[in-house]
C-alpha atoms as a PDB file:
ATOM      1  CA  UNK A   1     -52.707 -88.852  -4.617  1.00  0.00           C
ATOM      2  CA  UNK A   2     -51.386 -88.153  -1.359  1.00  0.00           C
ATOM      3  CA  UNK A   3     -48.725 -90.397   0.229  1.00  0.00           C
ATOM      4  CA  UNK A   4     -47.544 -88.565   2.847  1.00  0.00           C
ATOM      5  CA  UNK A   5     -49.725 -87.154   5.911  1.00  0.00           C
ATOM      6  CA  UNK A   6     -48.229 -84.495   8.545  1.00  0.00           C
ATOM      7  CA  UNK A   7     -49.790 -84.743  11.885  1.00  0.00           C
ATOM      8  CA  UNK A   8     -48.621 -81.808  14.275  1.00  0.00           C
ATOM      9  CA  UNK A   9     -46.877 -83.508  17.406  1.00  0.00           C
ATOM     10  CA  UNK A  10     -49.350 -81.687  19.932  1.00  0.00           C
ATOM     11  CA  UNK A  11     -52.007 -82.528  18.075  1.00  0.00           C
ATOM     12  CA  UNK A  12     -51.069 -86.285  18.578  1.00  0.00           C
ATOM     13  CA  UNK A  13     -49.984 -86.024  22.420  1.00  0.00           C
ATOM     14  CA  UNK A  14     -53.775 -84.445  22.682  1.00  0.00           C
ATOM     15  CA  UNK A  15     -55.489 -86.715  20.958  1.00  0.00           C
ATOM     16  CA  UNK A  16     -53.901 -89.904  22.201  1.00  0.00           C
ATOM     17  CA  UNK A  17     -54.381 -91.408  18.689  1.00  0.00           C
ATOM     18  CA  UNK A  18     -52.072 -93.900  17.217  1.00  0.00           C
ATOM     19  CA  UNK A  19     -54.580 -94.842  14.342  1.00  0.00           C
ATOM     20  CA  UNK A  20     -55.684 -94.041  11.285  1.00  0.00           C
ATOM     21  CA  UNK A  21     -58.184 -91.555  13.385  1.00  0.00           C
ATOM     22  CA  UNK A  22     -55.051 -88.819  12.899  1.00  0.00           C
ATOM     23  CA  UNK A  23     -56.082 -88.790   9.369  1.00  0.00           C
ATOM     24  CA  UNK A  24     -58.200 -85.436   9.538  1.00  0.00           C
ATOM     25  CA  UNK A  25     -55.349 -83.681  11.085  1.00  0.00           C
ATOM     26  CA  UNK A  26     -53.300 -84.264   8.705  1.00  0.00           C
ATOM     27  CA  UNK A  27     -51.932 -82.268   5.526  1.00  0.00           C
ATOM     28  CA  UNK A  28     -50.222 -83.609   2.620  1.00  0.00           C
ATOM     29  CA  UNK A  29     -46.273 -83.781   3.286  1.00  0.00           C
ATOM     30  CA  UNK A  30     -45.514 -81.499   0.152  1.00  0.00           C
ATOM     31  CA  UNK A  31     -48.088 -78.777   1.200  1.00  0.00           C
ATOM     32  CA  UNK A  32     -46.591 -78.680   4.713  1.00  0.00           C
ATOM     33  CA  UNK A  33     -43.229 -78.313   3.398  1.00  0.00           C
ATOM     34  CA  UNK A  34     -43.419 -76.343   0.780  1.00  0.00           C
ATOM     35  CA  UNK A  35     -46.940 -73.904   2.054  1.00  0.00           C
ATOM     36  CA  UNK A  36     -45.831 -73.990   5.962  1.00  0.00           C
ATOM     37  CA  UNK A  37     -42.276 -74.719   6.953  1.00  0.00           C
ATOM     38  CA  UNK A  38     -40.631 -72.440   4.266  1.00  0.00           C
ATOM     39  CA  UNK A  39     -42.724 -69.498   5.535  1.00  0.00           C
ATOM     40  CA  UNK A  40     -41.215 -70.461   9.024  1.00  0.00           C
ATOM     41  CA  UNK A  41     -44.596 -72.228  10.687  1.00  0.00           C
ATOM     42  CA  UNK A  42     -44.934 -74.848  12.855  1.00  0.00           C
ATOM     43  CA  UNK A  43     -41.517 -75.319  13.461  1.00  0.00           C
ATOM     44  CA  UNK A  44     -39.761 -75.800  17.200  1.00  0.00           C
ATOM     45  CA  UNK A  45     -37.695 -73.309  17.833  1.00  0.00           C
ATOM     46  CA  UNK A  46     -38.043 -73.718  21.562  1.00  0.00           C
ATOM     47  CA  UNK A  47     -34.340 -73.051  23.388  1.00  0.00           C
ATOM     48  CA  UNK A  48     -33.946 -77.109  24.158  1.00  0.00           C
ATOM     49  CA  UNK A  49     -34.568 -78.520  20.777  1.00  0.00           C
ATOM     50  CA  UNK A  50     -32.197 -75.623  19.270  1.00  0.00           C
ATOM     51  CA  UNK A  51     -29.548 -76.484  21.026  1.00  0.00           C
ATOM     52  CA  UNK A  52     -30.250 -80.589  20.683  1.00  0.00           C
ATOM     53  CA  UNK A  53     -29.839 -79.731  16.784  1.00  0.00           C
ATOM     54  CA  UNK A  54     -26.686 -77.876  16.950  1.00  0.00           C
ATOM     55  CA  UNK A  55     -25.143 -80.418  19.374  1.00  0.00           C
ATOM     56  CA  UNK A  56     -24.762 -78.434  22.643  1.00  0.00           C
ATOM     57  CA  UNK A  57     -27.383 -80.911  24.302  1.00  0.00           C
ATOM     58  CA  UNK A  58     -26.362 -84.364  23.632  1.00  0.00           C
ATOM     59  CA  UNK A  59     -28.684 -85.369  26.605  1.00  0.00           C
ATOM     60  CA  UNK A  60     -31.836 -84.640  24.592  1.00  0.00           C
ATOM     61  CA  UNK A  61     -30.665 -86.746  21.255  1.00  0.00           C
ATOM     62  CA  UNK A  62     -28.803 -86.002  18.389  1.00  0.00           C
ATOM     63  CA  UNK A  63     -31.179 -85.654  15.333  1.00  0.00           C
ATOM     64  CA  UNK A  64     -30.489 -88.392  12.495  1.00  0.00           C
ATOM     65  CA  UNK A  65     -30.538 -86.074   9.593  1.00  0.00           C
ATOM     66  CA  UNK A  66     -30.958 -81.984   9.360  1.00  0.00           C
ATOM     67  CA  UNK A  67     -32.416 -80.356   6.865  1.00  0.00           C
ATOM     68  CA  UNK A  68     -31.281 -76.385   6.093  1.00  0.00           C
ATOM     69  CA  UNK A  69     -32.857 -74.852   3.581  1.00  0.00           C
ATOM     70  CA  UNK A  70     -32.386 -70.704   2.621  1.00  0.00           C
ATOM     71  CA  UNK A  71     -35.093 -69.088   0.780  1.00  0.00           C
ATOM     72  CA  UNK A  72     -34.561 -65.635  -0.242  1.00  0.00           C
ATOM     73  CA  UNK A  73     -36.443 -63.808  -2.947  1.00  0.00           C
ATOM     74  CA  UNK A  74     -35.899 -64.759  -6.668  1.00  0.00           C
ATOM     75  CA  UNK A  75     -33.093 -62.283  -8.124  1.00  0.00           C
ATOM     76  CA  UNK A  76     -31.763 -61.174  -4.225  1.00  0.00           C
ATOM     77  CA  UNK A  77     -28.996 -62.461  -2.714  1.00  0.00           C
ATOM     78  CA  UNK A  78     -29.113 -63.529   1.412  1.00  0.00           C
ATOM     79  CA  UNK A  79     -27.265 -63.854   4.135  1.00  0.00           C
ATOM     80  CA  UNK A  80     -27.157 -67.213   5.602  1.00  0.00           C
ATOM     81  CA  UNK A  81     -28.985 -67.247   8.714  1.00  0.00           C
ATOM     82  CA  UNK A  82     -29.731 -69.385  12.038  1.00  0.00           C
ATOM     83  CA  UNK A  83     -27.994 -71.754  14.018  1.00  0.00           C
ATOM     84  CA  UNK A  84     -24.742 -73.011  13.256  1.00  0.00           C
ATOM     85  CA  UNK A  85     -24.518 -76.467  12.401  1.00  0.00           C
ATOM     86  CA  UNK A  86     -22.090 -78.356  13.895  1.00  0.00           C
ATOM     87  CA  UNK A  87     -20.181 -80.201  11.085  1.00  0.00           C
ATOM     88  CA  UNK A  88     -18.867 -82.753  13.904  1.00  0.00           C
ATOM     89  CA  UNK A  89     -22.388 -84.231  14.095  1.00  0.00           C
ATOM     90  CA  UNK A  90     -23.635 -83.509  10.798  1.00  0.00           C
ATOM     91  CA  UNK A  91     -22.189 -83.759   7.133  1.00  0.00           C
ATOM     92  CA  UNK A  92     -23.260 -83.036   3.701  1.00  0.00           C
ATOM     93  CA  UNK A  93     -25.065 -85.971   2.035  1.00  0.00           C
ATOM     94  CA  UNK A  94     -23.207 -86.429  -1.342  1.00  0.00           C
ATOM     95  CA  UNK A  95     -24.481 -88.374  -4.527  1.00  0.00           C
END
């Protein structure tokens, strides 16, 4: 059972839809994670939402929360790559 639906902004702004009509766009939250944003789709990486993230473009909005995530293959080690984040904005959630 599905519980979560991801609808791809554009898709929205095209459609005009604010309804339950966005329903066959959508793909289950886990599958969009897990089979799409790890493998480095469908995310904004235009310039101006880069910078909004890390801070330099207070203008645009500060994002609530921030999500990194490193995936490297299983028994390699990585390098940490992308943006800085900017620990004066953002902090570790701790349980």
């Amino acid at each position: 059972m599905t519980n979560a639906l991801v609808v791809d902004s554009d898709i929205i702004v095209e459609s005009g839809k604010k309804d339950l009509g966005l329903y066959k766009y959508g793909v289950p939250l886990s599958h969009q994670i897990a089979l799409r944003y790890l493998q480095g789709l469908d995310l904004d990486i235009r310039p101006s939402v880069v910078d909004a993230v890390k801070g330099k473009d207070e203008a645009s909005g500060i994002c609530s929360y921030l999500l990194r995530v490193v995936v490297s293959h299983l028994g390699e080690g990585y390098e940490e790559a992308g943006p800085e984040i900017n620990t004066q904005l953002y902090s570790e959630i701790e349980s």
